[in-house]
N, C-alpha and C. Protein backbone atom coordinates (compact mmCIF):
# COMPACT_ATOMS: atom_id res chain seq x y z
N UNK A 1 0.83 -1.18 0.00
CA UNK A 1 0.00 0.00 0.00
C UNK A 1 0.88 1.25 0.00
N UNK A 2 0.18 2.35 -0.28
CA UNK A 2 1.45 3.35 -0.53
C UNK A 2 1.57 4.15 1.39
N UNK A 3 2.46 4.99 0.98
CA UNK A 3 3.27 4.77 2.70
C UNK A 3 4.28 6.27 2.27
N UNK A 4 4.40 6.82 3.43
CA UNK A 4 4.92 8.19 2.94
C UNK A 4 5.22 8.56 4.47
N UNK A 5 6.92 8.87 4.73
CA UNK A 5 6.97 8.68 5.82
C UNK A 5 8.24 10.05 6.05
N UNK A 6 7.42 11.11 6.32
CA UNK A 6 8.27 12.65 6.72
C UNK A 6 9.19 12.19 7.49
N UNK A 7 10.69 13.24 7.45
CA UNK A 7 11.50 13.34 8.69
C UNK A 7 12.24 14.47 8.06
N UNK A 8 13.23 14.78 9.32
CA UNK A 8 13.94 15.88 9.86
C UNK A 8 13.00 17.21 10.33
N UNK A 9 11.81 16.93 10.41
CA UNK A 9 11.79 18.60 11.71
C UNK A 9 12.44 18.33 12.81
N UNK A 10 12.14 19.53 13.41
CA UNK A 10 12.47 20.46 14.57
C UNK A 10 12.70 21.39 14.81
N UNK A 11 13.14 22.03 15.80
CA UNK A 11 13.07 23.36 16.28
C UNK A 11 14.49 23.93 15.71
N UNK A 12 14.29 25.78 15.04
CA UNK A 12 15.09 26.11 14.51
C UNK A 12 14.93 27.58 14.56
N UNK A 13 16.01 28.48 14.84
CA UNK A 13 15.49 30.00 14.86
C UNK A 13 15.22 30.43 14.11
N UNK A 14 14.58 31.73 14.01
CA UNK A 14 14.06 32.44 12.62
C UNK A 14 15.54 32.79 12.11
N UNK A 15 15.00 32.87 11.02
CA UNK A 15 16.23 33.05 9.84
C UNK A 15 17.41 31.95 9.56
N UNK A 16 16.94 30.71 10.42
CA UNK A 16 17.44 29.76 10.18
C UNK A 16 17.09 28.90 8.71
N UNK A 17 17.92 27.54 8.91
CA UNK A 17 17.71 26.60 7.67
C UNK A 17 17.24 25.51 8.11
N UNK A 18 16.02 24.60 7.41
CA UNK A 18 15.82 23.00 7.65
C UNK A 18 15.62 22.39 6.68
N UNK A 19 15.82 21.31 6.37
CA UNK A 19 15.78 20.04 5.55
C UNK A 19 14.76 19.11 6.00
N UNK A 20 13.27 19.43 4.85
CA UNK A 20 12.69 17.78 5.44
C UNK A 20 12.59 16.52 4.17
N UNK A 21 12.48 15.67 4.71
CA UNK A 21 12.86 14.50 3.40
C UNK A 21 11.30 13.12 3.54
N UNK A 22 11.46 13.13 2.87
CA UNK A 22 9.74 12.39 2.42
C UNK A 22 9.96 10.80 1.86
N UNK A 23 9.83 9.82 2.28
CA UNK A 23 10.48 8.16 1.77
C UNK A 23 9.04 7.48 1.41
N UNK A 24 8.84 7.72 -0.24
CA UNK A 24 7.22 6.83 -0.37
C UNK A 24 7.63 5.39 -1.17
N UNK A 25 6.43 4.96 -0.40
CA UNK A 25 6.57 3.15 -1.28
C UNK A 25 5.44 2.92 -1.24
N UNK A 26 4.99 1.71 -2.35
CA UNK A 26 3.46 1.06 -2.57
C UNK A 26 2.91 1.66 -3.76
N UNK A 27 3.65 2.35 -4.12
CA UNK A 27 3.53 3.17 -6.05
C UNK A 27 4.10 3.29 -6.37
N UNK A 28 3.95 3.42 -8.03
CA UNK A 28 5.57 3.89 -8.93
C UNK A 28 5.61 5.28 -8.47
N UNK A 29 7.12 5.79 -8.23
CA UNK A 29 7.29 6.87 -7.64
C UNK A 29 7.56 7.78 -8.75
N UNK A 30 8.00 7.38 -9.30
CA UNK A 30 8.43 8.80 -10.78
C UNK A 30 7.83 8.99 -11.35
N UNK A 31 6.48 8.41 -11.63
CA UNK A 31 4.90 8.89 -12.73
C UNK A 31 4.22 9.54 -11.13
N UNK A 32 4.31 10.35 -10.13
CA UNK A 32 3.73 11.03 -9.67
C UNK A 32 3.94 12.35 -9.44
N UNK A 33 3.15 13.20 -9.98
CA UNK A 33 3.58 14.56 -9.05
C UNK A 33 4.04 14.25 -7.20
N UNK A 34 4.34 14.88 -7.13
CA UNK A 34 4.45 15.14 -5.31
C UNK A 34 4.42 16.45 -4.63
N UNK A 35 3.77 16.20 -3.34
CA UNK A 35 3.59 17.83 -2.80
C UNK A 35 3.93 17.62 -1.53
N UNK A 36 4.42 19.15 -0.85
CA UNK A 36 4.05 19.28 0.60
C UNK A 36 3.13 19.83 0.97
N UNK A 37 2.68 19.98 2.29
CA UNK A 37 1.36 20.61 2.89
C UNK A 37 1.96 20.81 4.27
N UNK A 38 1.39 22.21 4.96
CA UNK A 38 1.47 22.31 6.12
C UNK A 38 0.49 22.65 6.88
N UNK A 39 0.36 22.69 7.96
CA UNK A 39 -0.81 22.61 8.56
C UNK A 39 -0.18 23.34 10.09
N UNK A 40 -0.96 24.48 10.58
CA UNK A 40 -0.47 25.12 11.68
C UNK A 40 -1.49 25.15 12.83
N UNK A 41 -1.11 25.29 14.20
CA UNK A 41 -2.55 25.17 15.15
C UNK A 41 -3.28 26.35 14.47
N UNK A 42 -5.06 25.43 14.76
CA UNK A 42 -5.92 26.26 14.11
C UNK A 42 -6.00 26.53 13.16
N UNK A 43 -5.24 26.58 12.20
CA UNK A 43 -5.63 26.72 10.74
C UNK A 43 -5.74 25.71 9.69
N UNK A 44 -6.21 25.34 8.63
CA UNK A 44 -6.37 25.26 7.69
C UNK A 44 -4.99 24.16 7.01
N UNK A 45 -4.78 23.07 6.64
CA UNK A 45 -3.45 22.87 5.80
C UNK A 45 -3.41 23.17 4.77
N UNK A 46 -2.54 23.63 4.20
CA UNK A 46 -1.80 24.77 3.20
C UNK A 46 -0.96 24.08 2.23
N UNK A 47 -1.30 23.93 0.88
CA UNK A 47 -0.11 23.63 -0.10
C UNK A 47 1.01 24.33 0.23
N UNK A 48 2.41 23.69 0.42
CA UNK A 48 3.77 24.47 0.32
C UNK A 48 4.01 24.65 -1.16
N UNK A 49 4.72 23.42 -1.51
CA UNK A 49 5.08 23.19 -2.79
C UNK A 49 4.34 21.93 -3.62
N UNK A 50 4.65 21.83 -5.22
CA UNK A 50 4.68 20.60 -5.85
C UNK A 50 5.50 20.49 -6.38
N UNK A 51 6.04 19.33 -7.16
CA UNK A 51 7.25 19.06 -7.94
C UNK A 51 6.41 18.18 -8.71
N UNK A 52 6.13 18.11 -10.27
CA UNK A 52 5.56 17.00 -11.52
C UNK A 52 6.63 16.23 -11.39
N UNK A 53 6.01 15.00 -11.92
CA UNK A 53 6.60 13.59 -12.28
C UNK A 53 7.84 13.62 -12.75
N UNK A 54 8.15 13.44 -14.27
CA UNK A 54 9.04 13.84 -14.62
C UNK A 54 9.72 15.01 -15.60
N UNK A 55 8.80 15.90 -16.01
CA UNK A 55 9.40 17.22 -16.05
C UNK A 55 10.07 18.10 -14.64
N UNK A 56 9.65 17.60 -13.98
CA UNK A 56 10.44 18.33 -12.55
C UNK A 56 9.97 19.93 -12.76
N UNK A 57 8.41 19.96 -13.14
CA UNK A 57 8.47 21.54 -13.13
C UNK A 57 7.65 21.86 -11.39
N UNK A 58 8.24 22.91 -10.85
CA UNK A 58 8.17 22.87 -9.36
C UNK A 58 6.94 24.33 -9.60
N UNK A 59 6.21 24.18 -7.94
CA UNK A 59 5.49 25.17 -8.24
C UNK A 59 5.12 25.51 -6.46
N UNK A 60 5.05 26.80 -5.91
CA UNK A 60 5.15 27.00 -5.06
C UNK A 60 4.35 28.34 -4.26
N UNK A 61 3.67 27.88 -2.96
CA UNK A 61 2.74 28.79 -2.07
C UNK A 61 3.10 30.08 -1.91
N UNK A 62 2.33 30.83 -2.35
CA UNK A 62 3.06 32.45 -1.65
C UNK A 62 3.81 32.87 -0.96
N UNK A 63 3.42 32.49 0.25
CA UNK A 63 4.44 32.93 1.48
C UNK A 63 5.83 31.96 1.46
N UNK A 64 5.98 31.22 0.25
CA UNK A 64 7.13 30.34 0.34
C UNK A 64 8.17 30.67 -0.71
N UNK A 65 7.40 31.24 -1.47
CA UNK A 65 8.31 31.70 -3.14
C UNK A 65 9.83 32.22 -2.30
N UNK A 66 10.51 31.58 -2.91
CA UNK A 66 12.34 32.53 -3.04
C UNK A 66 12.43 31.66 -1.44
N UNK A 67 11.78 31.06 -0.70
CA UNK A 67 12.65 30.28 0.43
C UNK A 67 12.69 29.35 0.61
N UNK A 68 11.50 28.59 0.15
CA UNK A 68 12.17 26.99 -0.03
C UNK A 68 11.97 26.46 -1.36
N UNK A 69 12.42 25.49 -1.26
CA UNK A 69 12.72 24.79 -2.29
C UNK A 69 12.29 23.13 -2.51
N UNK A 70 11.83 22.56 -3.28
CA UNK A 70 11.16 21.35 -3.50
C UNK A 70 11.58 20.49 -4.46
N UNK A 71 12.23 18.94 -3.94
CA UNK A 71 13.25 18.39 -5.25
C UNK A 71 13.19 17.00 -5.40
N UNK A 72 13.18 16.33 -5.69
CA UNK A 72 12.82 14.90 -5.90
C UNK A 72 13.91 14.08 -6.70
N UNK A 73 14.15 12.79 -5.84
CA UNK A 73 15.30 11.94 -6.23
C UNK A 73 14.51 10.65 -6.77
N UNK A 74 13.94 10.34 -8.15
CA UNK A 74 12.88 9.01 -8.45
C UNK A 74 14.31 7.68 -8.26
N UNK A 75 15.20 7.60 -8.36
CA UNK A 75 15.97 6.65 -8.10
C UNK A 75 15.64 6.17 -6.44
N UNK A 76 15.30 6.96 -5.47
CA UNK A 76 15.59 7.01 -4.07
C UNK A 76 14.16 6.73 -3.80
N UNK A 77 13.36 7.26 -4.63
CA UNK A 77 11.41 7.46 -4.04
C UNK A 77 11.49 8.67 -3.20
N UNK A 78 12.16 9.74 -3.33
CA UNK A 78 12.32 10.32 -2.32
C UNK A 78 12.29 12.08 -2.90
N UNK A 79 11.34 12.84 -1.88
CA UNK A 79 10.70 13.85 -1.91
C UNK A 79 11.22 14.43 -0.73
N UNK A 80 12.16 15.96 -1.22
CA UNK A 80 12.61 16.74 -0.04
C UNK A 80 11.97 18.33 -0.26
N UNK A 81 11.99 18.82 1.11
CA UNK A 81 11.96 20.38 1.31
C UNK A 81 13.06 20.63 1.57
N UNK A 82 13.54 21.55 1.13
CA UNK A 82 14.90 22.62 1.94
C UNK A 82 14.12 23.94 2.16
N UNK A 83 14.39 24.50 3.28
CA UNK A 83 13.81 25.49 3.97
C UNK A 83 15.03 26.89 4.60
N UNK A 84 14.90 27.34 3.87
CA UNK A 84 15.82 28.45 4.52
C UNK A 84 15.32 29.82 4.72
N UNK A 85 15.77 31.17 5.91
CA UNK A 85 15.06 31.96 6.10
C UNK A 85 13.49 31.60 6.80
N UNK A 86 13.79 31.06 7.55
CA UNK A 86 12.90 29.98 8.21
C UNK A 86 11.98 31.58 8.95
N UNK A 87 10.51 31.62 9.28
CA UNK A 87 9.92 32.87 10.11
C UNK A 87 9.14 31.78 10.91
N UNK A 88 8.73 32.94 12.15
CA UNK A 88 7.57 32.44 13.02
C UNK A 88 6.38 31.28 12.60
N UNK A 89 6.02 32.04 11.33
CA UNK A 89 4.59 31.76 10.79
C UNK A 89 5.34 30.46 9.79
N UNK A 90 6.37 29.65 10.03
CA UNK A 90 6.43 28.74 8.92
C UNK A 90 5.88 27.43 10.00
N UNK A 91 6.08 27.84 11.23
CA UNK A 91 5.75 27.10 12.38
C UNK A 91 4.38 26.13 11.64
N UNK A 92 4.99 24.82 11.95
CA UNK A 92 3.55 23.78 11.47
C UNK A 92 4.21 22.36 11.69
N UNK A 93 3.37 21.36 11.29
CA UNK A 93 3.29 19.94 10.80
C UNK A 93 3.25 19.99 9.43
N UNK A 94 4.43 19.44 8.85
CA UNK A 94 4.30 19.27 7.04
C UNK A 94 4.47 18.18 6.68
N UNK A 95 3.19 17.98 5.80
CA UNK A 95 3.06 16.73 5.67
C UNK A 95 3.70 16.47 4.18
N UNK A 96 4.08 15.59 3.76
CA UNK A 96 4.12 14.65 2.21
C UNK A 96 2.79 14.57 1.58
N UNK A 97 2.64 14.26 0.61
CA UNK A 97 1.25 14.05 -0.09
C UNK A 97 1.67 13.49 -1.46
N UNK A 98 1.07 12.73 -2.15
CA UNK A 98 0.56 12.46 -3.40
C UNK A 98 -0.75 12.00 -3.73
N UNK A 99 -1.30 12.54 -5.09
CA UNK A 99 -2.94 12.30 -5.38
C UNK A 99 -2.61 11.20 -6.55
N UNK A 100 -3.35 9.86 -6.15
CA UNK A 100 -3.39 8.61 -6.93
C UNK A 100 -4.71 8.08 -7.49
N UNK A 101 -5.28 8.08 -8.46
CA UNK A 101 -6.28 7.23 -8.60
C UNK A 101 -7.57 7.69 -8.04
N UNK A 102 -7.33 9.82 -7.92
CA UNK A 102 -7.92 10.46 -7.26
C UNK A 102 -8.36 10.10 -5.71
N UNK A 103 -7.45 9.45 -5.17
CA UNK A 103 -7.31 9.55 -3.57
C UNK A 103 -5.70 10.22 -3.16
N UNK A 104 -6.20 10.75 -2.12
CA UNK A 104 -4.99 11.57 -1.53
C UNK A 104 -4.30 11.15 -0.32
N UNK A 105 -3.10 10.64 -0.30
CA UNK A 105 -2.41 9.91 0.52
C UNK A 105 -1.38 11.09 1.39
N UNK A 106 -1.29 10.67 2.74
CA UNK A 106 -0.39 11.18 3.24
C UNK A 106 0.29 10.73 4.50
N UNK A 107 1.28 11.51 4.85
CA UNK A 107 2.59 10.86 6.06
C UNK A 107 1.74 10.98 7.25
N UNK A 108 2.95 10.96 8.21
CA UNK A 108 2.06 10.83 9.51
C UNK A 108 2.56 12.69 9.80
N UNK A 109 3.33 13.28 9.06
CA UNK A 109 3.73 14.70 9.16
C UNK A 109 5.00 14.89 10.14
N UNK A 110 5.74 15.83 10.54
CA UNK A 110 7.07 15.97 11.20
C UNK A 110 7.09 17.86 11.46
N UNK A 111 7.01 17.98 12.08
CA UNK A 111 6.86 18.94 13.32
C UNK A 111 7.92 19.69 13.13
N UNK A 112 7.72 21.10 12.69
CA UNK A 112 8.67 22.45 12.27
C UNK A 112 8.20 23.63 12.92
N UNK A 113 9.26 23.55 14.07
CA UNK A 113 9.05 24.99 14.90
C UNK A 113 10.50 25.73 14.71
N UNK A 114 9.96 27.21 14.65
CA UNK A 114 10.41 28.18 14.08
C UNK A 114 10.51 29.27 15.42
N UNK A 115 11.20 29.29 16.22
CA UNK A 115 11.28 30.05 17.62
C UNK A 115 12.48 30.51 17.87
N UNK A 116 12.82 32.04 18.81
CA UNK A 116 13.97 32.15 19.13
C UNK A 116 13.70 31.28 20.77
């Protein structure tokens, strides 16, 4: 079954850098787009980024343009964020995602706090 399993949050100061990395299995991984999503207390979860299959054309949330970045290794199955210039408000749970067969799968999410 497919399986999508976030890591590297944690806590990081503003204007800092983080790396999160995304490991999916139970589908072909390179015929999928892939996305992140975040989700903050109380609000709403939020597209970050996407990255297409294999054109690798990337596409990205407002408040994220020019700071992170979204990249995909199909040899690995593997879907990363790089995050730099890190603010208050990036503070969330970001999850992995891919849409299959018009169902939407996702991680269990990994926890990005943004605090001095």
């Amino acid at each position: 079954q497919v399986q999508l399993v976030e890591s590297g949050g944690g806590l990081v100061q503003p204007g800092g850098s983080l790396g999160l990395s995304c490991a999916a299995s139970g589908f072909t991984f390179s015929t999928y787009a892939m996305s992140w999503y975040r989700q903050a207390p109380g609000k709403e979860r939020e597209l970050v980024a996407t990255i297409s299959n294999f054109s690798g054309r990337k596409d990205y949330g407002d408040s994220v343009k020019g700071r992170f970045t979204i990249s995909r290794d199909n040899a690995k199955n593997m879907v990363y964020l790089q995050m730099n210039s890190l603010k208050p408000e990036d503070t969330a749970v970001y999850y992995c995602n891919v849409r299959r067969y018009g169902n939407l799968y996702w991680g269990q999410g990994t926890q990005v706090t943004v605090s001095a």
